[in-house]
Protein backbone atom coordinates (compact mmCIF):
# COMPACT_ATOMS: atom_id res chain seq x y z
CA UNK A 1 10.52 17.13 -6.67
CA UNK A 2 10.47 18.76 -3.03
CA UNK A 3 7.45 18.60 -0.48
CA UNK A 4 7.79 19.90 3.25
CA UNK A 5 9.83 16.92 3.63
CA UNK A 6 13.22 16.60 1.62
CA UNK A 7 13.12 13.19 1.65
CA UNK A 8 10.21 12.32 -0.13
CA UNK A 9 9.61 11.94 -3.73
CA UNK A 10 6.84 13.77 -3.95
CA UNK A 11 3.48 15.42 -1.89
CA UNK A 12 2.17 11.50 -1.46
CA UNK A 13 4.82 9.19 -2.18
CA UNK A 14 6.99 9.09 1.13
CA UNK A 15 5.20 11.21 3.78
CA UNK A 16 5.68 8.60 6.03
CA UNK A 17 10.07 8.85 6.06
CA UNK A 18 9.06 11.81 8.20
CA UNK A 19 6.56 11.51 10.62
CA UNK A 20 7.17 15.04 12.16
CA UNK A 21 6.86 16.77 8.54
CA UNK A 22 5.66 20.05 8.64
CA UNK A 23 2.51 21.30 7.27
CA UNK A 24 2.84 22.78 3.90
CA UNK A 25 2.46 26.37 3.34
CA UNK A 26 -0.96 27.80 1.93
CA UNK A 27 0.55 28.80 -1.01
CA UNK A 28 3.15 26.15 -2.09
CA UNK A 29 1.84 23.79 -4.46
CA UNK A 30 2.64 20.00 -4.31
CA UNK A 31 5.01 18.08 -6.45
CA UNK A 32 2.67 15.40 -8.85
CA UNK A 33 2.96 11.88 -7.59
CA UNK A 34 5.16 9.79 -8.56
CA UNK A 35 4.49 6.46 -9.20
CA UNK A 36 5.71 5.40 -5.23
CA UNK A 37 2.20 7.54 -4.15
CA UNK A 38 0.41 6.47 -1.40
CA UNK A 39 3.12 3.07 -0.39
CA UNK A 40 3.80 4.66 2.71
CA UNK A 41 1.78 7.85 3.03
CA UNK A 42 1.48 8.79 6.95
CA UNK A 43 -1.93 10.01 7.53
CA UNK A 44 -2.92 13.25 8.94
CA UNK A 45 -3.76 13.59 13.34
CA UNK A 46 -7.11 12.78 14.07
CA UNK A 47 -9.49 12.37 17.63
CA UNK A 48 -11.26 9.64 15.35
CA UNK A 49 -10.27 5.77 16.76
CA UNK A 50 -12.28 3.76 14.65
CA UNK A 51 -15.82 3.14 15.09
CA UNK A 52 -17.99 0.63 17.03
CA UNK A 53 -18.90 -1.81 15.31
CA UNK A 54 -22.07 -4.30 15.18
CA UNK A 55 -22.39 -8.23 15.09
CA UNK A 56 -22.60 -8.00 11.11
CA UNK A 57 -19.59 -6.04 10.84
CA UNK A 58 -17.30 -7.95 12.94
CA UNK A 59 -17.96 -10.75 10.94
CA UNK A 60 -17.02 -9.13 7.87
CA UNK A 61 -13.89 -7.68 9.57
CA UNK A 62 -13.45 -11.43 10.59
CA UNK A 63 -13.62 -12.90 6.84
CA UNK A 64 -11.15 -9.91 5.61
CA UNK A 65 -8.66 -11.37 8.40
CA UNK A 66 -9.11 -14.87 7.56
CA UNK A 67 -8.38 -14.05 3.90
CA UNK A 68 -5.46 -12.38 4.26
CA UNK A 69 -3.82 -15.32 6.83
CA UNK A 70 -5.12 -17.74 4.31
CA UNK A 71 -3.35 -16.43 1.64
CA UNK A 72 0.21 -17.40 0.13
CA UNK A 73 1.01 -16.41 -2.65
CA UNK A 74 -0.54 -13.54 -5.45
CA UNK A 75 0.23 -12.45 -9.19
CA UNK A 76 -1.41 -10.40 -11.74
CA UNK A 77 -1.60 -6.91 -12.96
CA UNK A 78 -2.67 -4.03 -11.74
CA UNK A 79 -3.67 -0.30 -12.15
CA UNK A 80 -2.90 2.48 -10.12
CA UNK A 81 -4.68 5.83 -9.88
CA UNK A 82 -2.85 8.79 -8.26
CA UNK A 83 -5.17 11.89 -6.57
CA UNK A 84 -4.53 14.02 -9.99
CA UNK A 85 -6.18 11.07 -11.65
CA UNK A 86 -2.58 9.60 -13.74
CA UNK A 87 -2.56 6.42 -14.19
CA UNK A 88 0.05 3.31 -14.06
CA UNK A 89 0.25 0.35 -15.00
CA UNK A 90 2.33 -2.93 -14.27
CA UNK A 91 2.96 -6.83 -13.21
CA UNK A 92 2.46 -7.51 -9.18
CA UNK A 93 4.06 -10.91 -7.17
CA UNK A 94 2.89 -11.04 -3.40
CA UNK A 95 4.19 -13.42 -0.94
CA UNK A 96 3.30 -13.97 2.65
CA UNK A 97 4.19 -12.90 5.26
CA UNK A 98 5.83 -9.08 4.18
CA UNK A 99 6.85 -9.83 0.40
CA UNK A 100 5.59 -7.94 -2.72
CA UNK A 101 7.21 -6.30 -6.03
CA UNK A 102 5.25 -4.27 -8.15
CA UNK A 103 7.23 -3.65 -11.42
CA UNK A 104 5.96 -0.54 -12.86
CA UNK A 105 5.27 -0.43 -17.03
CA UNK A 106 7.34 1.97 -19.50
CA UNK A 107 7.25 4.75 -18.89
CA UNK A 108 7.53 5.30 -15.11
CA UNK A 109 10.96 2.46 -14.95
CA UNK A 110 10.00 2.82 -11.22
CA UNK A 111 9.76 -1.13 -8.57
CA UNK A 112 7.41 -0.79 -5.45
CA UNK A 113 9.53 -3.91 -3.74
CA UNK A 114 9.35 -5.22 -0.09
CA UNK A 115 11.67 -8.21 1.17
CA UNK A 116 9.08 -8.35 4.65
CA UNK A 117 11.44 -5.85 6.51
CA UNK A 118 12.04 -3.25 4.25
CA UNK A 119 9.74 -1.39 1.28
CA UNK A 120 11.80 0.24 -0.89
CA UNK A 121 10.85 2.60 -4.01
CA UNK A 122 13.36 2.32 -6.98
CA UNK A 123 13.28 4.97 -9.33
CA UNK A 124 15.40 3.45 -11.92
CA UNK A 125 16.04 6.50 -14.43
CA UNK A 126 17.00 8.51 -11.56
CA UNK A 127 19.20 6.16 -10.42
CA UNK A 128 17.30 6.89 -6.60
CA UNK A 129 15.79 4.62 -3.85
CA UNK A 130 13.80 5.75 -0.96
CA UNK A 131 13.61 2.74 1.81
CA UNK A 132 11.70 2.53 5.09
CA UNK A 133 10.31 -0.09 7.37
CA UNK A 134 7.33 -2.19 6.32
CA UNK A 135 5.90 -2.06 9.85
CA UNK A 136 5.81 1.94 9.60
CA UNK A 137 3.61 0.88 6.48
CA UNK A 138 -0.20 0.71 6.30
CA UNK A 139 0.61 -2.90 4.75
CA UNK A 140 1.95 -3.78 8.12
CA UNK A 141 -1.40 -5.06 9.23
CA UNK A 142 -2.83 -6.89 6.05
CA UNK A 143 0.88 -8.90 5.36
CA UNK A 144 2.09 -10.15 8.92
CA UNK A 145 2.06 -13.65 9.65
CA UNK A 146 -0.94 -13.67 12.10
CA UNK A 147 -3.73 -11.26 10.24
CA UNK A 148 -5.87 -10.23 13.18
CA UNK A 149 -7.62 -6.95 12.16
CA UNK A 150 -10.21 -6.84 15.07
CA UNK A 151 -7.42 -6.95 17.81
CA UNK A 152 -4.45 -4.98 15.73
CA UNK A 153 -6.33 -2.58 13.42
CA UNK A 154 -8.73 0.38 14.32
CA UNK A 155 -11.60 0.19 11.84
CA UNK A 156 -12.58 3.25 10.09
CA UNK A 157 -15.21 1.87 7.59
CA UNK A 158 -17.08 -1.18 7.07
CA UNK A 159 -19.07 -1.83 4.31
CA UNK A 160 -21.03 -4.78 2.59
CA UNK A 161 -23.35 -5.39 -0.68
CA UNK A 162 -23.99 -8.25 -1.91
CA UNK A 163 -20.95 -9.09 -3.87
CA UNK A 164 -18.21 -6.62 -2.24
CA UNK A 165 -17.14 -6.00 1.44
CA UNK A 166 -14.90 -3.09 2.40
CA UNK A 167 -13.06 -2.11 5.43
CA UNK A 168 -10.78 0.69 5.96
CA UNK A 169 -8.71 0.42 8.48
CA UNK A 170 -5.08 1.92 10.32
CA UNK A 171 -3.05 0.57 12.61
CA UNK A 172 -3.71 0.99 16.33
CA UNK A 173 0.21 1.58 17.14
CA UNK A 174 1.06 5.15 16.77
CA UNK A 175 4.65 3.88 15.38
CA UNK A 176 2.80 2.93 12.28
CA UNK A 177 1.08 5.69 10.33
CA UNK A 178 -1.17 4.94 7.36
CA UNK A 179 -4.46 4.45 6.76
CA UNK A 180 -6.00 2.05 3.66
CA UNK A 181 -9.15 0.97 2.38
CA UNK A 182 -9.59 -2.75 0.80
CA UNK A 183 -12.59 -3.90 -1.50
CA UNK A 184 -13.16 -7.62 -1.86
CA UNK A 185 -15.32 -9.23 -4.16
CA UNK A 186 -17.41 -12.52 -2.54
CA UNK A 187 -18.31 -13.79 -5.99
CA UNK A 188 -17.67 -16.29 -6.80
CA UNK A 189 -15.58 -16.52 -3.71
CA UNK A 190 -13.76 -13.85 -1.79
CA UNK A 191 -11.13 -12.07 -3.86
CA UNK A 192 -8.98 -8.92 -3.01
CA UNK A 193 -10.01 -6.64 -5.64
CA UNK A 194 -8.19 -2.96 -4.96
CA UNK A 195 -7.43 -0.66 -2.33
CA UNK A 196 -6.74 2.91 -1.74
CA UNK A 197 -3.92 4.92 0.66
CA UNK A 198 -4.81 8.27 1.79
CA UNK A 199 -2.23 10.14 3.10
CA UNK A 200 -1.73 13.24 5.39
CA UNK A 201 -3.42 15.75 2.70
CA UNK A 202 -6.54 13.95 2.02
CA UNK A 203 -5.11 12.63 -1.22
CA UNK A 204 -6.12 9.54 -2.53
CA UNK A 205 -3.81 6.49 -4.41
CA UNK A 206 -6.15 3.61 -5.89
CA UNK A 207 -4.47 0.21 -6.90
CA UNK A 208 -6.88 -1.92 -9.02
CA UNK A 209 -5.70 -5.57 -9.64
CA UNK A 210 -6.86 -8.21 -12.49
CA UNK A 211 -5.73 -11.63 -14.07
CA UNK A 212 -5.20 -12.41 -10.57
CA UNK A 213 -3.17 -16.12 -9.64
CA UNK A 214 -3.52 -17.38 -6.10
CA UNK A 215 -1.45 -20.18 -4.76
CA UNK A 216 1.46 -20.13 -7.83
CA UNK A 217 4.82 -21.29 -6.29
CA UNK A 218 6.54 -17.65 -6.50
CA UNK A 219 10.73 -17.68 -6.67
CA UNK A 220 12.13 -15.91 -3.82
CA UNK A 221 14.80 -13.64 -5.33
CA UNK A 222 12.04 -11.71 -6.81
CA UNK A 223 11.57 -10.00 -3.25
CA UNK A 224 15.53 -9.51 -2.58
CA UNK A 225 16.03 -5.48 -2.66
CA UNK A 226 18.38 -4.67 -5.08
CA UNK A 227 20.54 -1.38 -4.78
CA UNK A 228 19.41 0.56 -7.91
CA UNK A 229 22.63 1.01 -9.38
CA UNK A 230 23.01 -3.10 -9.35
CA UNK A 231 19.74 -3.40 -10.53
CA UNK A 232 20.16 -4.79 -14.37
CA UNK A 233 16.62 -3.52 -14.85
CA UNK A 234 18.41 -0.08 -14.45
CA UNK A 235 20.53 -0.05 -17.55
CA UNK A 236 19.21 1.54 -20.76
């Protein structure tokens, strides 16, 4: 599949390996996303940087932060929705600070995996890996040791009802394109519920997670990157 970038696997899925990509041609149509859309999409130039925000919402930008630096470990399932609406599904591990693997269900054979310096998308039929630095990722800001969204983050979007808060957010350093949108649920207590990526076309990638464990001791060598064709996952 071939974008304006050749290094990406598709129109979302690695946008971000090439910040200086080109804009796509009126008439060339993009690739369908793969199931790496939206992990590292770089977001499209804007004059908007983030907006001012009142006493209520810098307390809910405040309780996103202090979830994410009190949290260890994660596991569950999730869901992911791509802009053309396919859907994925598969097993997530997260571990702080920088770690996560999302194995992908039959199908798609495909591992979202980073080790806290690298993310790397495995495609294991195609025997093909596409690898770039978690800090040039929009996850940069949500899995570093020290969470501090107010000081580190420029904040798009705030939102609250009475059992969700939302923030989108991007990072303030212009090394680190990206821009993502997290829902938490306060009840019974606050829980990351999904988020969406929207990349430098307006497209959007939706990640939905369930039977969610917090806290589980997690084994480490499920965050080393593998190269695919050592990857015992990869053999028929």
């Amino acid at each position: 599949m071939k974008t304006g970038s050749a290094r990406g696997l598709g129109a979302v899925a690695l946008t971000a390996l090439m910040l200086a990509q080109p804009a796509m041609a009126e008439d060339a149509k993009p690739a369908a996303p793969s199931a790496g859309a939206g992990w590292s999409a770089e977001i499209a130039p804007s004059a908007n940087r983030g907006i001012t925000l009142d006493e209520s919402q810098v307390t809910v930008v405040k309780a996103v932060s202090d979830y994410f630096n009190a949290l260890n470990t994660l596991k569950g399932s999730f869901v992911q929705t791509t802009s053309d609406q396919k859907r994925m599904k598969g097993k997530f591990s997260l571990m702080r600070p920088g770690k996560f693997r999302f194995d992908y269900a039959r199908p798609s054979r495909q591992i979202i995996i980073s080790d806290g310096e690298y993310l790397a998308i495995q495609d294991l039929d195609l025997n093909n890996e596409d690898r770039i630095a978690l800090d040039q990722t929009p996850f940069r800001l949500l899995l570093r040791k020290n969470v501090d969204l107010l000081k580190d983050a420029q904040i798009m979007e705030v939102q609250q009802a009475e059992d969700l808060m939302v923030v989108a957010l991007q990072d303030k350093s212009p090394d680190t394109p990206g821009r993502i949108k997290v829902y938490l649920s306060t009840k019974p207590e606050l829980e990351l519920k999904e988020w969406v990526t929207t990349d430098a076309q307006g497209l959007d990638t939706r990640v939905e997670i369930a039977n969610v464990v917090k806290g589980e001791k997690l084994d480490a060598a499920l965050f080393k990157i593998q190269g695919v064709s050592n990857n015992p996952l990869a053999r028929p």
